[in-house]
Protein backbone atom coordinates (compact mmCIF):
# COMPACT_ATOMS: atom_id res chain seq x y z
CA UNK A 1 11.14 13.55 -25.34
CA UNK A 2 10.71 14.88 -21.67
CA UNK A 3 7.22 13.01 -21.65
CA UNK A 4 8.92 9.50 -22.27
CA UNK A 5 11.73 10.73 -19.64
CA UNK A 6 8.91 10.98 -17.35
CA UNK A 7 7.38 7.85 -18.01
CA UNK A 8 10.72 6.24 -17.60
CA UNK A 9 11.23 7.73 -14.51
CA UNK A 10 7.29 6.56 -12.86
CA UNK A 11 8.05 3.08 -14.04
CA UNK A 12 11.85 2.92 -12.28
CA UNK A 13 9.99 4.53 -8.58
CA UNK A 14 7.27 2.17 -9.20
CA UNK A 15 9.40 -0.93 -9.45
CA UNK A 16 11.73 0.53 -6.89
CA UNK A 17 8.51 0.29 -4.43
CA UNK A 18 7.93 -3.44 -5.98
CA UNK A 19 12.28 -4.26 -5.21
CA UNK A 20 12.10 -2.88 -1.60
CA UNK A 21 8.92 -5.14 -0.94
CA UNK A 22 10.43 -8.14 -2.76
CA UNK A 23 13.69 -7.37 -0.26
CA UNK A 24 11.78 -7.37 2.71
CA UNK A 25 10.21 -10.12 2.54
CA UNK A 26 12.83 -12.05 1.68
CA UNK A 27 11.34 -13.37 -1.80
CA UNK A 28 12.44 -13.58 -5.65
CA UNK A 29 8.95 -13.45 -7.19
CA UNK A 30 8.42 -10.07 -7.99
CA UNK A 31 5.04 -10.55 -9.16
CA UNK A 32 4.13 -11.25 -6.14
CA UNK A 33 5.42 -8.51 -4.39
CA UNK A 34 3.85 -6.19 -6.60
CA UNK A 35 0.46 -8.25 -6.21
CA UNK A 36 0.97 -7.92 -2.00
CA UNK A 37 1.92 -4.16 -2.64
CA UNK A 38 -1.35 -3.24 -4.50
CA UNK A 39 -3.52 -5.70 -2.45
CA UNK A 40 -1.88 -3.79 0.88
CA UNK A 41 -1.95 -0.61 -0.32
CA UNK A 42 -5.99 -0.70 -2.03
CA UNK A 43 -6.99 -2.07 2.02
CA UNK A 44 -4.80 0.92 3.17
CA UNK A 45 -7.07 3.14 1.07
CA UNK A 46 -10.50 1.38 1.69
CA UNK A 47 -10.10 1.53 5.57
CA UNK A 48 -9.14 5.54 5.52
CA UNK A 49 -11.31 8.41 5.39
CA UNK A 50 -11.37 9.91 2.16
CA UNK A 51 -9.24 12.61 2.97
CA UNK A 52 -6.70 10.78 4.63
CA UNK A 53 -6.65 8.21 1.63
CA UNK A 54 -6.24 10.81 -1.02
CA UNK A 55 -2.72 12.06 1.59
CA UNK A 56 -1.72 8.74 1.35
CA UNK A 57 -2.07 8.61 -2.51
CA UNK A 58 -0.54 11.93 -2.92
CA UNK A 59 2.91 10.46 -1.25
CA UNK A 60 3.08 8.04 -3.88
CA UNK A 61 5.33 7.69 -7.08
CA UNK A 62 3.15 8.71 -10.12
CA UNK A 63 2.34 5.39 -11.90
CA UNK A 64 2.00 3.69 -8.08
CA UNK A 65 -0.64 6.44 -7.29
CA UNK A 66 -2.54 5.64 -10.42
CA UNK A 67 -2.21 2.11 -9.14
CA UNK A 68 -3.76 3.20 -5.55
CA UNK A 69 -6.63 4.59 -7.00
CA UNK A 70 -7.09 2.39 -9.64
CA UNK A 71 -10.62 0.79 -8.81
CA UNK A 72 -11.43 3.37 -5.96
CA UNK A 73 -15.22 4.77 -5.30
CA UNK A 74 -14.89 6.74 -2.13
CA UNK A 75 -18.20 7.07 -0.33
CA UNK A 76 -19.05 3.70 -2.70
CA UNK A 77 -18.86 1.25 0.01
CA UNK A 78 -18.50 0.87 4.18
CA UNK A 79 -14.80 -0.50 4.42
CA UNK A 80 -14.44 -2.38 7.53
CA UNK A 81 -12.45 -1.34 9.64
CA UNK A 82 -11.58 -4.11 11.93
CA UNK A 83 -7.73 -5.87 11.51
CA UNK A 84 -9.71 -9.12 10.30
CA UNK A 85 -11.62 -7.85 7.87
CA UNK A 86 -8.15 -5.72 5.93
CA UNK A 87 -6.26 -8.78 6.33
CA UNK A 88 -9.43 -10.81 4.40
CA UNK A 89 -9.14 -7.61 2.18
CA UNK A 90 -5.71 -8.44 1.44
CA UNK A 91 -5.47 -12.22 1.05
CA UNK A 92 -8.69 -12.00 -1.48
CA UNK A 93 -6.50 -9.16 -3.79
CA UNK A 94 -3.97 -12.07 -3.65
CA UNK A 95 -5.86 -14.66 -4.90
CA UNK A 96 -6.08 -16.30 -1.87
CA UNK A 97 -2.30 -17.57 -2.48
CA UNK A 98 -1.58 -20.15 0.38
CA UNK A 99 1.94 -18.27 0.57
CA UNK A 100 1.40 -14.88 1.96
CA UNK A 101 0.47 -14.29 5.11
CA UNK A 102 -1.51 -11.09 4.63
CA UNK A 103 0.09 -9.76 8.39
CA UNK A 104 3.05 -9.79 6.95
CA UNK A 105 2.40 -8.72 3.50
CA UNK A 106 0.65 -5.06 5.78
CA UNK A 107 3.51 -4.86 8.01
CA UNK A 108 6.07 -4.92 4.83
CA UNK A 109 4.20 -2.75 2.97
CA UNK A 110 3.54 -0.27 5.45
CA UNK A 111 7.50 -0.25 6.74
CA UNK A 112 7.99 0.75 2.81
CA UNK A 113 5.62 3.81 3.00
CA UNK A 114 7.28 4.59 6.46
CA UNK A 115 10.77 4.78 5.29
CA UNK A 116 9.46 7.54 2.18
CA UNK A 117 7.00 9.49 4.58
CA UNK A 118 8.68 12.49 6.49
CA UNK A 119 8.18 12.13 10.53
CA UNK A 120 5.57 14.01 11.02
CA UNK A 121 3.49 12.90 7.97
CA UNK A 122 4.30 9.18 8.54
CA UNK A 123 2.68 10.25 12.29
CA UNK A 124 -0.88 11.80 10.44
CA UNK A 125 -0.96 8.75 8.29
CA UNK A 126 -0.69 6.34 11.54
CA UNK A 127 -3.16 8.28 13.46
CA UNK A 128 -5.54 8.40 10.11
CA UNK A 129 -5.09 4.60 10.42
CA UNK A 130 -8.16 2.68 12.37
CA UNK A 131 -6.94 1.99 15.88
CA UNK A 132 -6.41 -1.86 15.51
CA UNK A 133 -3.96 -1.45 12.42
CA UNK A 134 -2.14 1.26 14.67
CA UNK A 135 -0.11 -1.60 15.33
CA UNK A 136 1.06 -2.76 11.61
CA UNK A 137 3.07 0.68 11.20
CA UNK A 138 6.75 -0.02 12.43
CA UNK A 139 7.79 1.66 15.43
C-alpha cells in the first residue's frame, strides 16, 4: 500500500497549501482559496520563462505541481508580462468573482510559496519574476 500512502500524503500538502491560503486571507470558503491558488499560481507560470516556471513547479507538493502544469503549453502563447495583464489573468481563472481582489489573491499566494522556498531560491524565483510583480513577493 505505499502507493495509496503516497497519494494520501500529495492530497494532505496539497490542501495544506489550500488551509494556509484560506488563513491568510482571512476566509472560510475553501473553494475559493484553492480557485485563487491555481488562478495565482497558472499567471505565476505564464509570466516566467520556461525554465524558471518549470523551478517554480519543481518546489511544489506533488498533486499541486500536477495542478501548476495542468493546462500549460510553454512556447504556446506570449504571456504578458505587465502587473495588469496577471492580475486580468487571475480574476478571469476566478470567474470574474466580484470578491477577490486579484492583488491580494498574488500577494497571498506568493507569501505561501515564500514561506516553503529556501532564501536563496525564494531570491532566483523573485528575480525570475517580471520587474513590475517584483513587488507582490513579501519582503
Amino acid at each position: 500500500m505505499p502507493a495509496l500512502q503516497d497519494l494520501r500524503v500529495a492530497v494532505s500538502e496539497t490542501e495544506a497549501w489550500v488551509d494556509d491560503v484560506t488563513r491568510r486571507l482571512g476566509w472560510h470558503d475553501r473553494e475559493r482559496a484553492y480557485l485563487v491558488l491555481l488562478a495565482t499560481l497558472h499567471a505565476l507560470r505564464d509570466s516566467l520563462p520556461r525554465d524558471a516556471a518549470i523551478y517554480i513547479g519543481a518546489q511544489l507538493p506533488p498533486l499541486l505541481r500536477g495542478l501548476y502544469y495542468e493546462g500549460w503549453h510553454p512556447g504556446a502563447h506570449q504571456a504578458s508580462k505587465s502587473r495588469g495583464a496577471f492580475f486580468e489573468r487571475i480574476h478571469d481563472s476566478v470567474h470574474r468573482d466580484p470578491g477577490i481582489d486579484a492583488e491580494e489573491a498574488a500577494r497571498v499566494v506568493f507569501a505561501a510559496l515564500a514561506a516553503r522556498l529556501p532564501a536563496g531560491e525564494l531570491e532566483d524565483a523573485k528575480v525570475a519574476t517580471p520587474k513590475p510583480l517584483h513587488n507582490l513577493w513579501p519582503s
